[in-house]
Protein backbone atom coordinates (compact mmCIF):
# COMPACT_ATOMS: atom_id res chain seq x y z
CA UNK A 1 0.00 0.00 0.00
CA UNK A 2 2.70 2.25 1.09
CA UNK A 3 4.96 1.09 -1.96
CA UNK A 4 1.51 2.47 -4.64
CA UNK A 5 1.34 5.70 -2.80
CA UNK A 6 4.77 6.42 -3.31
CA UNK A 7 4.65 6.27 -6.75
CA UNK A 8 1.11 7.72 -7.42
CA UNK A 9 3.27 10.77 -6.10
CA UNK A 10 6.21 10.11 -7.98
CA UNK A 11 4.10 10.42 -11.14
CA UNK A 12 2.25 13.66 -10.14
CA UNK A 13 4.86 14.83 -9.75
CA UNK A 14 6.50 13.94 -13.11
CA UNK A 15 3.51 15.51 -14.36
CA UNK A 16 3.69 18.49 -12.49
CA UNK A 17 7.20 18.74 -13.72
CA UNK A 18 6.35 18.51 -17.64
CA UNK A 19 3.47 21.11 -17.28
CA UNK A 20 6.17 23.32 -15.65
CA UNK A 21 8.35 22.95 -18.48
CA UNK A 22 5.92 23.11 -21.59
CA UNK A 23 4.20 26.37 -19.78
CA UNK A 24 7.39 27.73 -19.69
CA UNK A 25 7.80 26.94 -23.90
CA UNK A 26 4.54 28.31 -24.49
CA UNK A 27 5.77 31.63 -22.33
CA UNK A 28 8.99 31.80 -24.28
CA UNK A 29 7.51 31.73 -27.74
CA UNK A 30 4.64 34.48 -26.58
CA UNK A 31 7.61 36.55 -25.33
CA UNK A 32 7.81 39.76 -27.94
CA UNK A 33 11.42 40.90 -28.84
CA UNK A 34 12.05 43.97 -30.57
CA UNK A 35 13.66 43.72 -33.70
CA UNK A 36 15.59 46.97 -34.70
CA UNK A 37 17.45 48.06 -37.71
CA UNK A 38 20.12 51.08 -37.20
CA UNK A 39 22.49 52.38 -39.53
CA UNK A 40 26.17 51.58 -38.44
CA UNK A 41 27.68 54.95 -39.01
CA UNK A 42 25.30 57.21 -37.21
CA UNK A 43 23.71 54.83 -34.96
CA UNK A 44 20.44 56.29 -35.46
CA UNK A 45 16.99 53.46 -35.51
CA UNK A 46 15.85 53.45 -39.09
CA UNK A 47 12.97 51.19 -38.04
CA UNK A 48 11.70 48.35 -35.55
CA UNK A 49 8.93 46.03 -35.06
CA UNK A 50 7.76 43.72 -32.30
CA UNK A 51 7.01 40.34 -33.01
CA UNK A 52 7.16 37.03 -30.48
CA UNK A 53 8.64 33.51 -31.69
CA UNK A 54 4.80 32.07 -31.63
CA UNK A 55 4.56 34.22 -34.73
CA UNK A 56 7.50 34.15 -36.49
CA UNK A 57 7.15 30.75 -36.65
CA UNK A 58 3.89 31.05 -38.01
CA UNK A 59 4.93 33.57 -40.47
CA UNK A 60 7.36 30.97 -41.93
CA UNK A 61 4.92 28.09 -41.99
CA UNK A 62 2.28 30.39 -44.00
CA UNK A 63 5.22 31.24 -46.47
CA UNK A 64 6.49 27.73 -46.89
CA UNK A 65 2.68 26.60 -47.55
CA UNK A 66 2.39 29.33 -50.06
CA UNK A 67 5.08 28.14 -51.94
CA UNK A 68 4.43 24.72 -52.10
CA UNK A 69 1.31 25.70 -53.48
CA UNK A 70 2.84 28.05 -55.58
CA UNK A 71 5.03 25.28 -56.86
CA UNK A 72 2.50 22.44 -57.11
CA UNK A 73 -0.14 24.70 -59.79
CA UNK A 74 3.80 25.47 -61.46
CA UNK A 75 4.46 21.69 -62.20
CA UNK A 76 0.69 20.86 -62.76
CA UNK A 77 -0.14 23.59 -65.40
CA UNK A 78 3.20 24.22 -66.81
CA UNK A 79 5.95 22.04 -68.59
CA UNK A 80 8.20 22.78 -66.04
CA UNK A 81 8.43 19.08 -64.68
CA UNK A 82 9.91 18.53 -68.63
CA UNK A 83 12.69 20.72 -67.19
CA UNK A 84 13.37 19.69 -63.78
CA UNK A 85 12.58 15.64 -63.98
CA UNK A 86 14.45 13.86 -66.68
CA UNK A 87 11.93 12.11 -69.09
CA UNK A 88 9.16 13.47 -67.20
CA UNK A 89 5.93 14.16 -69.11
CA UNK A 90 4.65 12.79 -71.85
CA UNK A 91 5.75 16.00 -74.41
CA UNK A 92 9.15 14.83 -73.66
CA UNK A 93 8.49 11.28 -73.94
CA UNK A 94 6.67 11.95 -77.76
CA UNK A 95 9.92 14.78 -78.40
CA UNK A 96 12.39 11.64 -77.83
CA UNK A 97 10.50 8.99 -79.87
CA UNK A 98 10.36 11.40 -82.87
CA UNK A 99 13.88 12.63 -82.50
CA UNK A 100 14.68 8.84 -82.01
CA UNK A 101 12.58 8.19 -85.33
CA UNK A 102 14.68 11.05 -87.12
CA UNK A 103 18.11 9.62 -85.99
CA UNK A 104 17.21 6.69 -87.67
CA UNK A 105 15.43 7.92 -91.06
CA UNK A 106 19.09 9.81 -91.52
CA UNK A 107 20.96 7.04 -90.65
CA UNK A 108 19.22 5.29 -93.42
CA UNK A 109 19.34 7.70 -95.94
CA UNK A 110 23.23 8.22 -95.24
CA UNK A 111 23.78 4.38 -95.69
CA UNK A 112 21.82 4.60 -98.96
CA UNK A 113 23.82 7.85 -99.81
CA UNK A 114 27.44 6.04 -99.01
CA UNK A 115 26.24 2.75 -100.73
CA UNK A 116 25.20 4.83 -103.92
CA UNK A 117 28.02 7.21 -103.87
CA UNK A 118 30.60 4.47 -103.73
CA UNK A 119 28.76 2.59 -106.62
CA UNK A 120 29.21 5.61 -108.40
CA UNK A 121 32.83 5.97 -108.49
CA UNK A 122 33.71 2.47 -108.98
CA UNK A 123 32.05 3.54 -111.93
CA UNK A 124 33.90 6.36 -113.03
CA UNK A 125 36.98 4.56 -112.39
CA UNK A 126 35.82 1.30 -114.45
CA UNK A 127 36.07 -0.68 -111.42
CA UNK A 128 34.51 -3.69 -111.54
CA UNK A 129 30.94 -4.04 -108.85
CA UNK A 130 31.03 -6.73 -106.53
CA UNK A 131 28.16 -8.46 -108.29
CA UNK A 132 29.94 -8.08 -111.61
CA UNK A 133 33.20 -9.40 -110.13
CA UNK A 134 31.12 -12.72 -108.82
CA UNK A 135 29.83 -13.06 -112.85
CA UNK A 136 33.89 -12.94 -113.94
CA UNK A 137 34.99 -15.93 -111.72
CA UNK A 138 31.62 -18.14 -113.28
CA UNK A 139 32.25 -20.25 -115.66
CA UNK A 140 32.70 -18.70 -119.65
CA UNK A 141 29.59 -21.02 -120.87
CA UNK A 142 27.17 -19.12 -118.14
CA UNK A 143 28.36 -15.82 -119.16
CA UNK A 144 28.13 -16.31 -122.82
CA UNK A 145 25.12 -18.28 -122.72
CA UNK A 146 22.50 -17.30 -125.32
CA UNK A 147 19.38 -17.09 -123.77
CA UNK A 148 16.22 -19.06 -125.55
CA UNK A 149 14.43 -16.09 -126.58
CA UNK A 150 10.58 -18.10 -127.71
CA UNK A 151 10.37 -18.79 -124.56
CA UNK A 152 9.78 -15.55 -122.89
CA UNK A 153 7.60 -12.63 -123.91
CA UNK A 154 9.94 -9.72 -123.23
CA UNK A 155 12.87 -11.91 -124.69
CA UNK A 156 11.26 -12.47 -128.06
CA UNK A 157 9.99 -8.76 -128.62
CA UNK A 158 13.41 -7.61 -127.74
CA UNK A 159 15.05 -10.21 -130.29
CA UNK A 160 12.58 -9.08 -133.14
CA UNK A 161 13.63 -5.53 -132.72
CA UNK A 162 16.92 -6.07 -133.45
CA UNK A 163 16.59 -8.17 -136.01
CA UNK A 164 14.01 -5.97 -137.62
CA UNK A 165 16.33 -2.47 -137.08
CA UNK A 166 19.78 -4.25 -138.21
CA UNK A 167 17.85 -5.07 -141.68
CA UNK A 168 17.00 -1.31 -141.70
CA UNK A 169 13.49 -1.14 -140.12
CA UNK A 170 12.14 2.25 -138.50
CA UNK A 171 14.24 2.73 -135.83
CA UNK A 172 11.59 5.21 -134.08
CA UNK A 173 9.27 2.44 -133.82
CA UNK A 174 8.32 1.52 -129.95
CA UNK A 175 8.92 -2.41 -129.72
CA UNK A 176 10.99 -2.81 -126.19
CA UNK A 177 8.45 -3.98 -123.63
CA UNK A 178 9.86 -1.24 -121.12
CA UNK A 179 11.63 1.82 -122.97
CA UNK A 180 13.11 2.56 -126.50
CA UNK A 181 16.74 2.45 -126.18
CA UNK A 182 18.01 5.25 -129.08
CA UNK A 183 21.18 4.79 -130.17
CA UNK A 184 24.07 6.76 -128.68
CA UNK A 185 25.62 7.35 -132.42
CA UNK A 186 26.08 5.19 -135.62
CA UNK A 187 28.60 3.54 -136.74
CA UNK A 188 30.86 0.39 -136.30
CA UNK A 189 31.63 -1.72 -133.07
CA UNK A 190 35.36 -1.73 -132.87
CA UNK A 191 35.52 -3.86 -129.43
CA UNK A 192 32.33 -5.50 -128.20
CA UNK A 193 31.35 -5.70 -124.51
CA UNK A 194 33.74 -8.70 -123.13
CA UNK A 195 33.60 -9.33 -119.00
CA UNK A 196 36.38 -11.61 -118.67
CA UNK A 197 38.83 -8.94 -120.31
CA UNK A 198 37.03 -6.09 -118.00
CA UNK A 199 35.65 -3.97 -120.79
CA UNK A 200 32.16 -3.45 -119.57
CA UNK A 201 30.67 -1.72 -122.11
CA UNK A 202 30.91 -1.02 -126.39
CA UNK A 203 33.52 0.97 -128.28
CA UNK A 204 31.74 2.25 -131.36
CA UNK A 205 33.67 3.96 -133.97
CA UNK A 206 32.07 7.26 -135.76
CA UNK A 207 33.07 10.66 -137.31
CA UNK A 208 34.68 12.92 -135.25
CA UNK A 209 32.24 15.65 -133.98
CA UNK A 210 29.55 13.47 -134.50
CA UNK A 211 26.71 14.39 -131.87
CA UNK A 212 25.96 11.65 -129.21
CA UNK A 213 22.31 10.90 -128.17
CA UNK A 214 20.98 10.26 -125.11
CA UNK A 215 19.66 6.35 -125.16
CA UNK A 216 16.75 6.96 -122.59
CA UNK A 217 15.18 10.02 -120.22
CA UNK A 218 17.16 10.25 -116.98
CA UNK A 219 18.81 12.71 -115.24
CA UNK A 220 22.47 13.14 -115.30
CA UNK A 221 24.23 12.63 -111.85
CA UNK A 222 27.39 12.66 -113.12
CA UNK A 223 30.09 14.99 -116.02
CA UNK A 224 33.25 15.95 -115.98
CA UNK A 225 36.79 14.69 -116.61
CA UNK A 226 38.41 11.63 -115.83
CA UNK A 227 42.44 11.30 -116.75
CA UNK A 228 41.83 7.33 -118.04
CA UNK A 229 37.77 7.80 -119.92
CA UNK A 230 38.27 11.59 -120.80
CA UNK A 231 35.53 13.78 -120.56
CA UNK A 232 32.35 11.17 -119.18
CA UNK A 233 28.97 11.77 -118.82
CA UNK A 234 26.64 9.18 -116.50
CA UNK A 235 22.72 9.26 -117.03
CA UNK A 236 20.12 7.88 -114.69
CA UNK A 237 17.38 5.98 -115.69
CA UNK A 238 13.89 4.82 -114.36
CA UNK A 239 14.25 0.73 -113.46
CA UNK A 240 17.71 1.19 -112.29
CA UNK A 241 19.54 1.81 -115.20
CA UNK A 242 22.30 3.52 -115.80
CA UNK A 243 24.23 4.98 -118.99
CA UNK A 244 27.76 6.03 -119.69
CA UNK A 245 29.43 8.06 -122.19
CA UNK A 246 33.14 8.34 -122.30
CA UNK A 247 35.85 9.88 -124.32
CA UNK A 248 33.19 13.00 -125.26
CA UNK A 249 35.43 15.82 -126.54
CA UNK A 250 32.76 18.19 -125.22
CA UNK A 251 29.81 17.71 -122.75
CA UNK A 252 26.45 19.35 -123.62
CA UNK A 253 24.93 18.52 -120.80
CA UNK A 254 25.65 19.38 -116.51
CA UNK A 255 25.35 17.38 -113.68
CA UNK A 256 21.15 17.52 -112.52
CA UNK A 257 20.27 18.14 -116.13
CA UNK A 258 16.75 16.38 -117.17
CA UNK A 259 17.06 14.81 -120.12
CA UNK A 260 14.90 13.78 -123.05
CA UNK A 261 15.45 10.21 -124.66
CA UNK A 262 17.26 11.32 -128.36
CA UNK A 263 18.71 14.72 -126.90
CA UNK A 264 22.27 15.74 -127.92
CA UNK A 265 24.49 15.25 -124.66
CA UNK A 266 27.88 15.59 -126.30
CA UNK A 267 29.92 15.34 -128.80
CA UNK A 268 32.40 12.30 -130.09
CA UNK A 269 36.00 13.17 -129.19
CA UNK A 270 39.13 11.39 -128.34
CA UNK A 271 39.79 12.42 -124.92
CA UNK A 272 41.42 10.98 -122.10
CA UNK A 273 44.09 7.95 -122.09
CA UNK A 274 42.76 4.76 -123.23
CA UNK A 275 41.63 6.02 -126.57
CA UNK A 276 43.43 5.82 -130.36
CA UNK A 277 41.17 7.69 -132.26
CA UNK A 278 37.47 9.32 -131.78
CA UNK A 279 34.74 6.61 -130.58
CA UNK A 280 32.16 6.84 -128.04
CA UNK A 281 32.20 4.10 -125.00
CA UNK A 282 29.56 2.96 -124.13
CA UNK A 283 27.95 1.26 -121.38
CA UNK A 284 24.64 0.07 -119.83
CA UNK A 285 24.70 -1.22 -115.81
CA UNK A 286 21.24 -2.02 -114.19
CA UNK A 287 21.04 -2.60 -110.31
CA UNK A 288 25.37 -2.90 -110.07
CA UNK A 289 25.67 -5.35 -113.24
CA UNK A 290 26.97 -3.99 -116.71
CA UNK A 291 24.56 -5.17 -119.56
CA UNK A 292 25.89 -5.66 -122.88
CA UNK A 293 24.71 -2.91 -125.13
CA UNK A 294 24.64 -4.76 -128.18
CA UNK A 295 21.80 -7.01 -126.84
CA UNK A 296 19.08 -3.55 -126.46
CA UNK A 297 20.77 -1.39 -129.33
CA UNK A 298 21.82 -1.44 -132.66
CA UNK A 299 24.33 0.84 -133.74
């Protein structure tokens, strides 16, 4: 009994104790201090207020609510959580899947543009394609086979046009199933398209300023001067064909020029290294392979 008394009082007065003390907190903060601004050099009060702890404190928990607030509407309303949170928001989320999108449209249009540009100058060097090089190492009976032209459509239309213009027929007369290939010029082969010797195209003897004819409409992407082929103009075609002139003593036509099957592109010359008198080179390629001439034209 004695021993519960004891510490019935013992915990009043614990009690009593921690009233005391949080009394004394609450009297502290209500306590008003006087807060005084005076300029150093005169010592004179400028101004003063009186404020107590209890509202200080309350001053700066209104102003820190404010600005959350303030900063809450910021990030809900505005794109400023694009800005501050990496990835955040789904404007930034659609920005990187189109840039992503871009990145790899150019990518594929360089490749193209690297492929097509190397292409090009094996061409103007007469270097042989990769696909042409596989045809050179096949055996001489596949690469001079001659094709059984009744049995295909295109194949026997293209065989009666050459028959029918090399006894004299009208050469204006439409009878390739895709394009009319014009001749370049007229006159005689001198060294026929051979792909085991590496002369991928026709040499074809004429007059000397004779004007050369462009075979099909293209565009030319290539003309100027190469050391070996002379002056050398390359046409574009539709269905991936290709054209070359070489050994041109003049070019009529510029590189991005549109061009009209039958139009005058240049003139027959004798320029450039591997040449012994004036001719016009000639060559066909479609798709990396050089086609021989002879088989579409008759000159």
């Amino acid at each position: 009994m004695f021993t519960h008394a004891f510490q019935f009082k013992k915990y009043k007065f614990v009690c009593l104790k921690l009233s005391e003390r949080i009394q004394n907190f609450v009297e502290r903060l209500r306590e008003r201090h006087k807060l005084t601004y005076i300029d150093d050099t005169t010592y004179h009060e400028k101004w003063s207020f009186n404020v107590s702890s209890l509202s200080l404190i309350s001053i700066v928990l209104v102003y820190s609510l404010v600005l959350i607030v303030v900063v809450m509407v910021l990030f809900r309303y505005t794109s400023l959580n694009a800005y501050v949170m990496a990835g955040g928001g789904d404007e930034t989320r659609l920005m990187v899947e189109q840039q992503t999108h871009t990145i790899d449209s150019l990518y594929a249009i360089t490749s193209s543009n690297e492929k097509y540009l190397s292409d090009l100058k094996k061409l103007l060097n007469d270097e042989p394609f990769d696909d042409t090089a596989k045809l050179q190492k096949q055996d001489t009976t596949y690469v001079n086979y001659e094709p059984d032209f009744s049995k295909s459509k295109e194949d026997s239309i293209l065989r009666q046009k050459v028959e029918y213009e090399s006894k004299g027929g009208n050469k204006n007369e439409k009878s390739f199933s895709v394009d009319f290939f014009f001749p370049p010029v007229n006159g005689r082969v001198s060294q026929s398209y051979n792909l085991q010797k590496g002369h991928y195209g026709v040499d074809v003897v004429t007059t000397a300023d004779e004007p050369i004819k462009a075979c099909l409409d293209g565009t030319a992407i290539a003309a100027g001067w190469i050391p070996g082929e002379g002056n050398i103009l390359i046409i574009q075609h539709n269905n991936d064909l290709i054209s070359v002139y070489k050994h041109c003593s003049v070019l009529l036509k510029n590189q991005g020029d549109k061009i009209l099957t039958g139009d005058p592109i240049g003139i027959v010359g004798n320029t450039g290294e591997n040449t012994s008198g004036p001719h016009l080179h000639f060559e066909l390629w479609q798709k990396g392979i050089a086609l021989n001439p002879q088989e579409f034209i008759s000159f």
